[in-house]
Protein backbone atom coordinates (compact mmCIF):
# COMPACT_ATOMS: atom_id res chain seq x y z
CA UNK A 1 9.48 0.27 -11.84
CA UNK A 2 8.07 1.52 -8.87
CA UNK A 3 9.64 2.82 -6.28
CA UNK A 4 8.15 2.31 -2.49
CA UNK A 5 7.24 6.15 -1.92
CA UNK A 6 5.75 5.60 -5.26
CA UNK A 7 4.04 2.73 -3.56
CA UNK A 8 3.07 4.63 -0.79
CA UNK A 9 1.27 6.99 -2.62
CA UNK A 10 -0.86 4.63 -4.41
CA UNK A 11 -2.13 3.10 -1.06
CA UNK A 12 -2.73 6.51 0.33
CA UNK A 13 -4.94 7.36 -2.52
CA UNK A 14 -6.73 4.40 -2.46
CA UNK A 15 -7.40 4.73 1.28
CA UNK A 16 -8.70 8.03 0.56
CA UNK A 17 -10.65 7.10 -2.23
CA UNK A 18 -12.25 4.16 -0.70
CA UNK A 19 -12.64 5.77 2.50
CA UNK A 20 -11.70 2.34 4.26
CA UNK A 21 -11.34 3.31 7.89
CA UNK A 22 -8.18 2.78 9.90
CA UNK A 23 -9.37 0.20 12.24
CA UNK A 24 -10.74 -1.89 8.90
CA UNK A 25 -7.94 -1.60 7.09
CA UNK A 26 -5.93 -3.14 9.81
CA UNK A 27 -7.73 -5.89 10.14
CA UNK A 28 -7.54 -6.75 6.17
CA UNK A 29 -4.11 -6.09 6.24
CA UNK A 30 -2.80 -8.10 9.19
CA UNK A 31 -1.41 -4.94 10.73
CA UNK A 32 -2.32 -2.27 13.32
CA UNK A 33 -4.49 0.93 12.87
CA UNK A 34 -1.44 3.15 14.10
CA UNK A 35 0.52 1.79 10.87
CA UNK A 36 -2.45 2.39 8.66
CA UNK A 37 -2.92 5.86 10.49
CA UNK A 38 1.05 6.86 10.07
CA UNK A 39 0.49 5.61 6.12
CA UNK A 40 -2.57 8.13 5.78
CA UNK A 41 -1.27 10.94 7.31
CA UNK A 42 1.87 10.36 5.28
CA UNK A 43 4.50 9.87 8.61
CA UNK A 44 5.52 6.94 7.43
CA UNK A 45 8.02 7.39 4.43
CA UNK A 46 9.06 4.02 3.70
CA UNK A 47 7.23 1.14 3.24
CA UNK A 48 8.41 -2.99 3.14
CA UNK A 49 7.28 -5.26 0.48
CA UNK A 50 5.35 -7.41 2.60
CA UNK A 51 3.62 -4.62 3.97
CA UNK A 52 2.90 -3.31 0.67
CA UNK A 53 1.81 -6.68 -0.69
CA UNK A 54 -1.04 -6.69 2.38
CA UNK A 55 -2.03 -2.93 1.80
CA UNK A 56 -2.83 -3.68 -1.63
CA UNK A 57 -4.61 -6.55 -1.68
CA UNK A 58 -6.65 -5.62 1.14
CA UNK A 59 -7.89 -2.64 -0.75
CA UNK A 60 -8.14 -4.79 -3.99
CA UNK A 61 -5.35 -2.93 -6.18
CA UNK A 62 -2.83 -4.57 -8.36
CA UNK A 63 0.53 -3.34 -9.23
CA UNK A 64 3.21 -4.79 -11.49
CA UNK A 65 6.52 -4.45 -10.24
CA UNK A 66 9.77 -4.47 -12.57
CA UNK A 67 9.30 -4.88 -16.43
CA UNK A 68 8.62 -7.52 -18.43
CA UNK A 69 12.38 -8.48 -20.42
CA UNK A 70 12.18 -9.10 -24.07
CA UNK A 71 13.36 -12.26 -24.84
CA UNK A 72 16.44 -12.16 -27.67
């Protein structure tokens, strides 16, 4: 399962690697470029599902969260 710095780092690689700028991000995401700048420069250590949920599909990743259960 992952956790949200675990999150976190996944959307600040992506940002990196895509080279999405602040300002365009934002505007995907719903959010502000300050947010998306604090998430880049790593200030911002925690990060909310919903938040999360925008970041990622706004830079086109998909991540599974929790396991699958084996049924009995």
């Amino acid at each position: 399962m992952y956790s949200s710095e675990k999150i976190l780092q996944i959307i600040q690689k992506e940002i990196k690697k895509q080279g999405i700028s602040d300002k365009e991000l934002a505007s995907k995401a719903k959010c502000t470029a300050r947010y998306i700048n604090y998430l880049r420069k790593g200030e911002q250590k925690d990060i909310g599902i919903d938040y999360a949920d925008r970041m990622l599909k706004a830079l086109g990743v998909s991540v599974v969260l929790g396991q699958e259960r084996e049924e009995p």
